[in-house]
N, C-alpha and C. Protein backbone atom coordinates (compact mmCIF):
# COMPACT_ATOMS: atom_id res chain seq x y z
N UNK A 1 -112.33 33.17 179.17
CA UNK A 1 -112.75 31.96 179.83
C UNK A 1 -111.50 31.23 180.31
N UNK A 2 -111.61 30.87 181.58
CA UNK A 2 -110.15 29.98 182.41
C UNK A 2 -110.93 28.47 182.47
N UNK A 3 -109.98 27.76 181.85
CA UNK A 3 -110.01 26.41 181.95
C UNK A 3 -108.82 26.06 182.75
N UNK A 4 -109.62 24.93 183.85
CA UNK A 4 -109.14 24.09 184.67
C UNK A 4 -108.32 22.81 183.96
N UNK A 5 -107.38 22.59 183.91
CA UNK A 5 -106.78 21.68 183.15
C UNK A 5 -107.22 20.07 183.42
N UNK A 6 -107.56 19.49 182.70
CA UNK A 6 -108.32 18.11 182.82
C UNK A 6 -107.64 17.14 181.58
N UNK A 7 -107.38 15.87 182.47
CA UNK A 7 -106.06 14.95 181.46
C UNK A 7 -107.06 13.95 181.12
N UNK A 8 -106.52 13.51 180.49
CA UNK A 8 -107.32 11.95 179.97
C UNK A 8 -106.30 11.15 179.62
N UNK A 9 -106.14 10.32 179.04
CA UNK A 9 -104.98 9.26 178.79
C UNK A 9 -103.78 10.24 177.70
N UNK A 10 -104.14 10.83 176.87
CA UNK A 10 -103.32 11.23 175.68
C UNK A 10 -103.26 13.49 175.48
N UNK A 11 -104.37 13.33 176.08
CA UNK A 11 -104.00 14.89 176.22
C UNK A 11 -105.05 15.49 177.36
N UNK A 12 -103.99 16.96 177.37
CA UNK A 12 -104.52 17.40 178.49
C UNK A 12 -105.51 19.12 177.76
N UNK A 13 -106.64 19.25 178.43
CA UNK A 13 -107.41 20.26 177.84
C UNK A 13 -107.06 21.64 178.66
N UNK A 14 -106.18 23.08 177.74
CA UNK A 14 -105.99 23.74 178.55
C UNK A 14 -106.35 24.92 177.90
N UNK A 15 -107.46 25.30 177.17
CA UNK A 15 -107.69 26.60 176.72
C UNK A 15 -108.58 26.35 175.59
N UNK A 16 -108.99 27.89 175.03
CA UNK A 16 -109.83 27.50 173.95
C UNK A 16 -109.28 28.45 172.72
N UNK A 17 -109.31 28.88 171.59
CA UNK A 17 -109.28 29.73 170.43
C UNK A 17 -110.20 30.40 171.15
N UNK A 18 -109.52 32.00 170.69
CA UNK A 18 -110.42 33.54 170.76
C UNK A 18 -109.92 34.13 169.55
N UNK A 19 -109.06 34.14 168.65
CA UNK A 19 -109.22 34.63 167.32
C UNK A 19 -108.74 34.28 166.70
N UNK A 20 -109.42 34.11 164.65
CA UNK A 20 -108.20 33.24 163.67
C UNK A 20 -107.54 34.36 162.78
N UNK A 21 -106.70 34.60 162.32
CA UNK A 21 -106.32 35.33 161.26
C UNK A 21 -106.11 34.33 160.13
N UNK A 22 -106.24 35.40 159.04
CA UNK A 22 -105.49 35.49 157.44
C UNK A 22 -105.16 36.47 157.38
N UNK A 23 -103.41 36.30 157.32
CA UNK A 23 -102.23 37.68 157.22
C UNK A 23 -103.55 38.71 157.90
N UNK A 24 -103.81 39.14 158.87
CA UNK A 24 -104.03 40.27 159.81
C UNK A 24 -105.61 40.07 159.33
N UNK A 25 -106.33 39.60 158.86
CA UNK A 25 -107.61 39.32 158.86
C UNK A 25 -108.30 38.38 159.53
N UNK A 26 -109.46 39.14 159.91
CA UNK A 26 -110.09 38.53 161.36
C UNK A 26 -111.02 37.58 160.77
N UNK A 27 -111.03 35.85 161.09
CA UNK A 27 -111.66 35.11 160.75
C UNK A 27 -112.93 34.32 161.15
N UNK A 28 -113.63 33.34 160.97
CA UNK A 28 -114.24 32.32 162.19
C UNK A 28 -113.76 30.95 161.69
N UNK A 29 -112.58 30.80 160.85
CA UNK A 29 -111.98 29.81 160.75
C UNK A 29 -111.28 29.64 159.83
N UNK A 30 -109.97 28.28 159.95
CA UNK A 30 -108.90 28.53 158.60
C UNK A 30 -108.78 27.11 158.66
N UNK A 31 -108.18 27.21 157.43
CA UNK A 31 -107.55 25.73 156.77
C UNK A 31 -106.36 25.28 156.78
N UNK A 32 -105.82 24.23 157.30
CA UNK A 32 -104.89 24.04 157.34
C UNK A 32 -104.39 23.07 156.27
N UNK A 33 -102.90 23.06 155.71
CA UNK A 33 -102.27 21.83 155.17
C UNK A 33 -100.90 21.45 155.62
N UNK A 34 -100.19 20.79 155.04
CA UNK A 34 -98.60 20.97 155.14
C UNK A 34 -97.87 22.20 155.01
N UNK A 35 -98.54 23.08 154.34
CA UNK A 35 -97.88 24.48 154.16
C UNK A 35 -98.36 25.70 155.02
N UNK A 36 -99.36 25.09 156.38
CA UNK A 36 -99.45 25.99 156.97
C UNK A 36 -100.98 26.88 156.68
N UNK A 37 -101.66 27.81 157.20
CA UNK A 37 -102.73 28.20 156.91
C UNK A 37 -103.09 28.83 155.58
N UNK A 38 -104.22 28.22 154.76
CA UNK A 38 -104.31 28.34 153.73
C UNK A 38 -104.75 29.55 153.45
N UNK A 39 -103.98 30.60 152.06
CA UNK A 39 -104.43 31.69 151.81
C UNK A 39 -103.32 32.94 152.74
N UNK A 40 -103.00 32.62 153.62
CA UNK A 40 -102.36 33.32 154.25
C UNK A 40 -101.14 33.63 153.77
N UNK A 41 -100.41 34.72 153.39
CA UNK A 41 -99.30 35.77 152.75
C UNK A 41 -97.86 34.64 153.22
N UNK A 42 -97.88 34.24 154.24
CA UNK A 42 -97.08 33.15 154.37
C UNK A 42 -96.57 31.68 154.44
N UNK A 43 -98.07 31.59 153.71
CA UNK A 43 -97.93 30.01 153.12
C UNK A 43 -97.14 29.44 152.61
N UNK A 44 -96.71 28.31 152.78
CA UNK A 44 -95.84 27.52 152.35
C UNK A 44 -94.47 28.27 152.28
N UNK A 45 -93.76 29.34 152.91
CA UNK A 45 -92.54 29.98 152.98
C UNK A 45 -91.64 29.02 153.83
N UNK A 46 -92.27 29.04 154.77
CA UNK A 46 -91.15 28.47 155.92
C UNK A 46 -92.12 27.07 156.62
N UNK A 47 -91.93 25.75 156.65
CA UNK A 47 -92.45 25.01 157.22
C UNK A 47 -92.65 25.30 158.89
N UNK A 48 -91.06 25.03 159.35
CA UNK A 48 -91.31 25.71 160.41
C UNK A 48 -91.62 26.65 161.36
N UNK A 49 -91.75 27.65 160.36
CA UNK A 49 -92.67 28.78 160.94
C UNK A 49 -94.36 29.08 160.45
N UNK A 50 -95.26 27.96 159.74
CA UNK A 50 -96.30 28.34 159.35
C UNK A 50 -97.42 28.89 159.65
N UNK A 51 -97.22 28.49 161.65
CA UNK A 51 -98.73 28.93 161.98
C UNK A 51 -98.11 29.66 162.99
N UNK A 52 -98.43 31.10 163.33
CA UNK A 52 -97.91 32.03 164.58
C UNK A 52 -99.01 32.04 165.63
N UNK A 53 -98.74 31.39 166.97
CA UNK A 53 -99.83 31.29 167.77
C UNK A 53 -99.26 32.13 169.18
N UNK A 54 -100.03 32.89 169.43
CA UNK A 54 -99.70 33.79 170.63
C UNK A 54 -101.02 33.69 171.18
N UNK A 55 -101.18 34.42 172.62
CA UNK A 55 -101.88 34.31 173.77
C UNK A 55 -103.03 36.04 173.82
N UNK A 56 -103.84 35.77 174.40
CA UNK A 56 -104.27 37.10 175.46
C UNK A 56 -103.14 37.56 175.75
N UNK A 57 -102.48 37.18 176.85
CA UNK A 57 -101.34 37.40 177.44
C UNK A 57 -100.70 38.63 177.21
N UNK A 58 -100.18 38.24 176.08
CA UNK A 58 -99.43 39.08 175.03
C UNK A 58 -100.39 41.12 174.83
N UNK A 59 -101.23 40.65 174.21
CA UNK A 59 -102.02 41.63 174.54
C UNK A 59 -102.33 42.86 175.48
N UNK A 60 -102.28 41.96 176.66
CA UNK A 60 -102.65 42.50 178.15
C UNK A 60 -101.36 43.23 178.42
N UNK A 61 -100.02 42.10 178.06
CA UNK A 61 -98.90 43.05 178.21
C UNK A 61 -98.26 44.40 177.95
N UNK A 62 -99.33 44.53 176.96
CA UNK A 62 -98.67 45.68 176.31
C UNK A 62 -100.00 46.86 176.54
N UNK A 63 -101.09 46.26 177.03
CA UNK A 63 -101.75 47.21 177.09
C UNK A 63 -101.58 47.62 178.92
N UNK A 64 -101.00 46.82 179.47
CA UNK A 64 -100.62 47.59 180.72
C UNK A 64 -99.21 48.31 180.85
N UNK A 65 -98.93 48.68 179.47
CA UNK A 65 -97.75 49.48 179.25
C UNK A 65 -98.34 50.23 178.25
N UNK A 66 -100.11 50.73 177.93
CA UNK A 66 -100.10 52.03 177.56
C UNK A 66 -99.95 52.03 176.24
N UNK A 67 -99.76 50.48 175.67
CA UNK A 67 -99.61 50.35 174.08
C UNK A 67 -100.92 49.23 173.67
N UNK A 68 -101.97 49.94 172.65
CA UNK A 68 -103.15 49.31 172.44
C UNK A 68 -103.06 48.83 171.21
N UNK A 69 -103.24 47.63 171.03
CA UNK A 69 -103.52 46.88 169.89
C UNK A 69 -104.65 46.11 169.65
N UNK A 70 -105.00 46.23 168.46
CA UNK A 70 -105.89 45.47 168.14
C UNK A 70 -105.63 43.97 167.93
N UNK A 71 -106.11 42.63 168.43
CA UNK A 71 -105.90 41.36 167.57
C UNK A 71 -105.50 41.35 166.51
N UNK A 72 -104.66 40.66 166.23
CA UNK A 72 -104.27 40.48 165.01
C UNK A 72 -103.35 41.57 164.22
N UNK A 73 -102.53 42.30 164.84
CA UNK A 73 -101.52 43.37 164.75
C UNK A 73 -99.95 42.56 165.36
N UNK A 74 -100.18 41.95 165.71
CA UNK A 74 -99.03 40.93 166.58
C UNK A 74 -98.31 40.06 164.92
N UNK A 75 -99.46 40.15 164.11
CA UNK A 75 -98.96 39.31 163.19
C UNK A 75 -99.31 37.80 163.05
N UNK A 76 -100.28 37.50 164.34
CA UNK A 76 -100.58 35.99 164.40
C UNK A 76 -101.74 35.33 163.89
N UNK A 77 -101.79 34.03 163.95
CA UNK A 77 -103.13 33.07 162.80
C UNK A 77 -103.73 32.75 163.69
N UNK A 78 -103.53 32.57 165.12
CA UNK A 78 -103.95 32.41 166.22
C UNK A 78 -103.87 32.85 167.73
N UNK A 79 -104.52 33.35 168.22
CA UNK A 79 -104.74 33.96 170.05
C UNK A 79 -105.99 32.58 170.76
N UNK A 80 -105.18 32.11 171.36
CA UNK A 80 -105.19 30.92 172.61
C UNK A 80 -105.86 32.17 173.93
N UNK A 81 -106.83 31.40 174.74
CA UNK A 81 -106.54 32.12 176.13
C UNK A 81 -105.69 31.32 176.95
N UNK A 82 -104.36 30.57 176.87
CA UNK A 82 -103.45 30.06 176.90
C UNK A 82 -102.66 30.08 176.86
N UNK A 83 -101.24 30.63 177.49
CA UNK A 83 -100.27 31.32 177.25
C UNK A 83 -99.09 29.79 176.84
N UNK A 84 -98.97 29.70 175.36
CA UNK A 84 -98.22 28.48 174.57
C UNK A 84 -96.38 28.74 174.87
N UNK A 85 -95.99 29.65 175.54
CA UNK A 85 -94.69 30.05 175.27
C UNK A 85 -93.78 29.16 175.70
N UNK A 86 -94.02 28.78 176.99
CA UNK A 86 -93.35 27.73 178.04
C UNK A 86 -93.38 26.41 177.32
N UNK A 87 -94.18 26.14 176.36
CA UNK A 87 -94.09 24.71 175.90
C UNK A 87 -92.72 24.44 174.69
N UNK A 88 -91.79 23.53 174.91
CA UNK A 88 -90.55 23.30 174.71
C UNK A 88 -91.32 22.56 173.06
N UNK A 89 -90.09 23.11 171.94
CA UNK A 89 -90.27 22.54 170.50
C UNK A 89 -90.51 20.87 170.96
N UNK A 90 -90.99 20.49 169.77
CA UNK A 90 -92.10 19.47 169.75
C UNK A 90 -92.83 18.97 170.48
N UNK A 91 -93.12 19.92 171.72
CA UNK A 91 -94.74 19.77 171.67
C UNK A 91 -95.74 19.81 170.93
N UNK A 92 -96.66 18.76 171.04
CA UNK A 92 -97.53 18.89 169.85
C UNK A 92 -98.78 19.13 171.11
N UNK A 93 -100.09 20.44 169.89
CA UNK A 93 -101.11 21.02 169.97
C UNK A 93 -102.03 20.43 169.42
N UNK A 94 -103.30 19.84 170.00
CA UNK A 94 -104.48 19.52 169.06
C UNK A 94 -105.42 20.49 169.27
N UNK A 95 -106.15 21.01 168.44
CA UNK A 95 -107.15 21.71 168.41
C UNK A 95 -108.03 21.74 167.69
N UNK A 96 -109.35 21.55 168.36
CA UNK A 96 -110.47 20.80 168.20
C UNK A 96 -110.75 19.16 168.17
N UNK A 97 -111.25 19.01 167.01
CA UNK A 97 -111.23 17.50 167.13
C UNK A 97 -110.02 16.61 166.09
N UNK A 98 -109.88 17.56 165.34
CA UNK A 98 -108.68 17.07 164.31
C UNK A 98 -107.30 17.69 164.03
N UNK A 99 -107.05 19.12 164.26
CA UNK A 99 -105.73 19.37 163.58
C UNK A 99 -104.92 19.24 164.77
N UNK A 100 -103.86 19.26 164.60
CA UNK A 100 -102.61 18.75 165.29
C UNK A 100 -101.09 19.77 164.71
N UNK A 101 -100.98 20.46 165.48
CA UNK A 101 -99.39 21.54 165.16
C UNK A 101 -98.57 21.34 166.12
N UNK A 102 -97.49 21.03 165.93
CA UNK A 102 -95.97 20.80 166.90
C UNK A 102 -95.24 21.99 166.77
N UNK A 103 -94.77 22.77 168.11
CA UNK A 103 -94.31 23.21 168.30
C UNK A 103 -92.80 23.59 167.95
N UNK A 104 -92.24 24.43 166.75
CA UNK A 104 -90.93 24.45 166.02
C UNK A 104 -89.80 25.35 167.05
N UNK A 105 -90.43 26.64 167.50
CA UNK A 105 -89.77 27.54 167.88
C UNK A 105 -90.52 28.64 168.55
N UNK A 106 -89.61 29.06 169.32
CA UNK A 106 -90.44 30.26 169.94
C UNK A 106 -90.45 31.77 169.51
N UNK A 107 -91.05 32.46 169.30
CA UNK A 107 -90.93 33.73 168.39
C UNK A 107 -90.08 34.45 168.29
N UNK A 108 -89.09 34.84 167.53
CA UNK A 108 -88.18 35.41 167.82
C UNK A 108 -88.92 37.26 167.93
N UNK A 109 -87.39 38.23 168.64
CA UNK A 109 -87.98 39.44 168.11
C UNK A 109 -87.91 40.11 166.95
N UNK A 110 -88.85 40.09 167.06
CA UNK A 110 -89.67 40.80 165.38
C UNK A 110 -89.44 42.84 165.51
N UNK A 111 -88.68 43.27 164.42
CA UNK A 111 -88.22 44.85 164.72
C UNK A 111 -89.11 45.46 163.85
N UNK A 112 -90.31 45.09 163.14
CA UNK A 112 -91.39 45.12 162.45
C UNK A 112 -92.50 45.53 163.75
N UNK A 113 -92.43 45.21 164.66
CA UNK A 113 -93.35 45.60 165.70
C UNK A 113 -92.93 47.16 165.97
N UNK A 114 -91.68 47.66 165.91
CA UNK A 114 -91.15 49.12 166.11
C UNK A 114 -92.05 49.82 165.58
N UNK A 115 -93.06 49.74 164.47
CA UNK A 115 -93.81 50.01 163.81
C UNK A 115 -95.35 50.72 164.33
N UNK A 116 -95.71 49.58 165.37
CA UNK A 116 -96.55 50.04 166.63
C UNK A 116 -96.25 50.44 167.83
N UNK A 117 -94.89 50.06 168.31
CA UNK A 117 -94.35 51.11 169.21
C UNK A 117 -92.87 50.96 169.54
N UNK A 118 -91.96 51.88 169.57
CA UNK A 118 -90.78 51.29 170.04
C UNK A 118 -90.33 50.41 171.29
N UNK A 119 -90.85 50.45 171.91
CA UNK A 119 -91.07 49.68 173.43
C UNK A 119 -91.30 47.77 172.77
N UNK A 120 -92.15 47.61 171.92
CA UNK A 120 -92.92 46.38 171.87
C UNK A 120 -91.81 45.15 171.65
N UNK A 121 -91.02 45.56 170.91
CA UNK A 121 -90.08 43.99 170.81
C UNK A 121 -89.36 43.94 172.18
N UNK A 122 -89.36 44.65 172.51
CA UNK A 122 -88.25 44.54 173.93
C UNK A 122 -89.26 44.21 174.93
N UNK A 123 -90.40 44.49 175.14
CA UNK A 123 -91.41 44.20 175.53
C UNK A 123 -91.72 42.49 175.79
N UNK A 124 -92.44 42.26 174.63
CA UNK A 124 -92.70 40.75 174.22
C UNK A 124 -91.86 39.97 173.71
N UNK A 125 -90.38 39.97 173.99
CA UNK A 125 -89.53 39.27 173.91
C UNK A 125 -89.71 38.13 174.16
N UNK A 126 -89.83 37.69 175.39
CA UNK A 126 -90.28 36.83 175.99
C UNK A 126 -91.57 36.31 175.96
N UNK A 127 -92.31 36.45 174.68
CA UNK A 127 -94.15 36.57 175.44
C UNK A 127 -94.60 36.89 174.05
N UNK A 128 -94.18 36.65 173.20
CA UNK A 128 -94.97 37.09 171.57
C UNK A 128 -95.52 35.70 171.32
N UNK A 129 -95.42 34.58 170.96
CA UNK A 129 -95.86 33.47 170.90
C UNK A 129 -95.17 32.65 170.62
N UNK A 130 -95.61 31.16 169.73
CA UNK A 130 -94.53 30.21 169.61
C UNK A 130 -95.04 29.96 167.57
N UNK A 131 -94.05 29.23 167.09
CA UNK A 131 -94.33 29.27 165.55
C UNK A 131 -94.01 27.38 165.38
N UNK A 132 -95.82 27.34 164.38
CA UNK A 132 -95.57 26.09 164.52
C UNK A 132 -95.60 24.94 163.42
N UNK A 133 -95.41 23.84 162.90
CA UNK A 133 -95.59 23.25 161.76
C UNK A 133 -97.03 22.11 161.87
N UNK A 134 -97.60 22.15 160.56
CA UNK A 134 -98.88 21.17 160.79
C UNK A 134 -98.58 19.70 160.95
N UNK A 135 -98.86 19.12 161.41
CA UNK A 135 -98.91 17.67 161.89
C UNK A 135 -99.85 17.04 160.90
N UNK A 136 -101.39 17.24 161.61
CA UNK A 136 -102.51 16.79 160.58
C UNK A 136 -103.15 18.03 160.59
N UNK A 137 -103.51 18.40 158.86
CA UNK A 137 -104.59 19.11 158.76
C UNK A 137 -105.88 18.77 159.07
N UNK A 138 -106.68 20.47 158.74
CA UNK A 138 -107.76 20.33 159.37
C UNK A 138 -107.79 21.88 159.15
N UNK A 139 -109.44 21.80 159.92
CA UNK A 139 -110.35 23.25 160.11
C UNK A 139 -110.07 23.49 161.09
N UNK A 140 -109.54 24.90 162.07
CA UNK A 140 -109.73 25.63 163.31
C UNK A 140 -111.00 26.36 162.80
N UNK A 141 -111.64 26.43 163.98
CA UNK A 141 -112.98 27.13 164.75
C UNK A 141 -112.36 28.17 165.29
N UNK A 142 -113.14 29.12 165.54
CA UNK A 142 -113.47 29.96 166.56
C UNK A 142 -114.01 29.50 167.81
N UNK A 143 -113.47 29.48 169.10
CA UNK A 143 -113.94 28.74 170.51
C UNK A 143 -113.38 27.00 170.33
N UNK A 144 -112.87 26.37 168.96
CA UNK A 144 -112.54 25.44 169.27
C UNK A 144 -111.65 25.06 170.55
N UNK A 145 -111.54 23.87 171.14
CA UNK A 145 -110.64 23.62 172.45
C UNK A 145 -109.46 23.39 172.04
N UNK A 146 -108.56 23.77 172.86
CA UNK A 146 -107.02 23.35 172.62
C UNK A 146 -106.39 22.69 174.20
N UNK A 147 -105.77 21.69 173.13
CA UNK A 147 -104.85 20.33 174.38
C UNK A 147 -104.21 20.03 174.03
N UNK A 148 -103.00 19.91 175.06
CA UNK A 148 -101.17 19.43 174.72
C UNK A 148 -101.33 18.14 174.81
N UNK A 149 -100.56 17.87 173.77
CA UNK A 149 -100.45 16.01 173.98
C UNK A 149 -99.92 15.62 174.42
């Protein structure tokens, strides 16, 4: 689904959630706190890296190079139909009606992907996603909306 971007005073609406993970498990929703998605293998490790949010995008890239993955093989808690990469650290993300994640960093390459193909980090260098810290917790949905503030 392509959303037309539409502003209002405080944020702008540019995509929706298409999948949640727990560490590589496919969800219809997660919990968030200060430490990042609850239950997940990387909780509370790294603040600034708690929530890994990547795109379709990402996906498509690699499958028009002949390398198929399933969701949630990327390693991420979240796939946007939204490509988050371009958005500069502290941007902050709301999604849905309550949680709120600011933007820490952009993904570095991961040599753990060599794993699914040698091509892939060199690949999605540019284009794996962005890693982010919680603002306010909250529940993500499945199809919830997502808007930059």
């Amino acid at each position: 689904m392509s959303y037309r971007p539409i502003r209002d005073r405080q944020r702008e609406l540019v995509g929706s959630v298409l999948s949640l993970f727990i560490s590589r498990r496919a969800v219809n929703s997660i919990k968030l706190d200060s430490g990042g998605v609850i239950g997940d293998k990387f909780y509370s490790r790294n603040i600034d890296r708690s929530v890994l949010i990547t795109t379709e995008e990402s996906y498509k890239l690699a499958r028009d190079k002949n390398i198929n993955l399933e969701y949630g093989e990327l390693g991420e808690n979240i796939i946007f139909d939204y490509n988050p990469y371009h958005l500069a650290p502290h941007t902050q993300i709301q999604i849905g009606d309550s949680v709120i994640l600011e933007v820490s960093q952009h993904c570095t390459l991961c040599k753990s992907l060599t794993k699914i193909d040698s091509k892939l980090p060199k690949l999605l260098k540019d284009d794996r996603g962005v890693f982010t810290r919680v603002i306010r917790a909250g529940e993500i949905r499945y199809g919830d909306r997502v808007y930059i503030l």
